[in-house]
Protein backbone atom coordinates (compact mmCIF):
# COMPACT_ATOMS: atom_id res chain seq x y z
CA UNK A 1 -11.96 8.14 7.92
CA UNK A 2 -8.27 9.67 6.71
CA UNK A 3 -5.73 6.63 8.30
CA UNK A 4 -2.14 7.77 8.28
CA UNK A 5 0.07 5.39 6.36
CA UNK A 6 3.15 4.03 8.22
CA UNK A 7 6.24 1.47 7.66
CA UNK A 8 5.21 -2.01 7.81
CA UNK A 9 1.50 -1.06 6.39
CA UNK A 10 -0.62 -3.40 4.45
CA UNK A 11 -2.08 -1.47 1.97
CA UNK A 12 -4.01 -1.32 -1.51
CA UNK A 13 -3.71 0.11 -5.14
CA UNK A 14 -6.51 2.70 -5.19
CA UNK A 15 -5.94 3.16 -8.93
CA UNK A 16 -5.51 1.29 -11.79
CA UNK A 17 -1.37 1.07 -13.24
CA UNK A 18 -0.80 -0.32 -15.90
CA UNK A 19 2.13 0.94 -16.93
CA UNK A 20 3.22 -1.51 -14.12
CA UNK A 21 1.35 -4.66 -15.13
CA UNK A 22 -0.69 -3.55 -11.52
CA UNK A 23 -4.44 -2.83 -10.54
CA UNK A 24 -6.86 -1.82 -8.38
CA UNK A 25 -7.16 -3.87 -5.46
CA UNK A 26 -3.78 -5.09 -5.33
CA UNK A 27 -2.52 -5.52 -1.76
CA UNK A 28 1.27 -4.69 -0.94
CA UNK A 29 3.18 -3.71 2.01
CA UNK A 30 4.94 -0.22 3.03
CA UNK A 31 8.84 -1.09 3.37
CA UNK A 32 10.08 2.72 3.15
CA UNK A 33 8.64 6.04 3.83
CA UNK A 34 10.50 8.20 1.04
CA UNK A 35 9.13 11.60 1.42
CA UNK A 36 6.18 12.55 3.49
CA UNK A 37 2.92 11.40 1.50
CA UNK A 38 5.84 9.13 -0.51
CA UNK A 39 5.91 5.79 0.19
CA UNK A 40 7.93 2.09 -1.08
CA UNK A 41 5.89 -0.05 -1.56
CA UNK A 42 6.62 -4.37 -2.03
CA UNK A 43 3.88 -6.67 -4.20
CA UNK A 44 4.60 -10.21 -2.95
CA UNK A 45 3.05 -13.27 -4.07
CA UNK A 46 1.76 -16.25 -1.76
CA UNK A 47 5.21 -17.53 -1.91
CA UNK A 48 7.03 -14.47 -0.64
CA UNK A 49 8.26 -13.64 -4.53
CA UNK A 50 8.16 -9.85 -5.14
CA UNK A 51 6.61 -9.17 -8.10
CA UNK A 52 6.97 -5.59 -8.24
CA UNK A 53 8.02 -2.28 -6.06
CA UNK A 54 6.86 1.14 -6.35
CA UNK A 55 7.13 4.72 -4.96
CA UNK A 56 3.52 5.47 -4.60
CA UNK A 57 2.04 8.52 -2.69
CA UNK A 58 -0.48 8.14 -0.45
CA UNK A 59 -3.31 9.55 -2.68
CA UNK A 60 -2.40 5.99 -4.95
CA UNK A 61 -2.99 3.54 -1.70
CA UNK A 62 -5.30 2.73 1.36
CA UNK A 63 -4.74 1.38 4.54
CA UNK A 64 -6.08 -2.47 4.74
CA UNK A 65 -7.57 -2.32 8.64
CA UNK A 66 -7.72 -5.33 10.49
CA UNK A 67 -9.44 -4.40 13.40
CA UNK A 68 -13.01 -2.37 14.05
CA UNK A 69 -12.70 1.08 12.82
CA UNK A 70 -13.85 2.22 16.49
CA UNK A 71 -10.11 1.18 17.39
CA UNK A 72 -8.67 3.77 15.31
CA UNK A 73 -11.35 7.05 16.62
């Protein structure tokens, strides 16, 4: 299943960077689309703190779903 990414997303680090102090597995959300495939991407914390923000491409992220994949065929 190939989900298009859009603004407002909740998404996840498909790869490991640690250049940025971030992993694998770490969930963000989309607050720009920069280029097509480009995206902004905020790291929050359970307070609301940003901890870091990125330009990622979509090959770097996946779509969190919160509803049964049927919904999106």
């Amino acid at each position: 299943m190939n989900t298009e990414i859009r603004l407002l997303d909740i998404v996840a680090l498909t790869e490991d960077l640690p250049e940025y102090g971030m992993y694998r597995g770490q969930v963000g959300t989309v607050i720009d689309v920069l280029a097509p495939n480009v995206f902004e991407v905020d790291f929050s914390d359970t307070s609301g703190e940003t901890y870091a923000e990125l330009n990622l491409t979509s090959q770097q992220l996946m779509v969190l779903l919160h509803e049964p994949v049927a919904a999106f065929a």
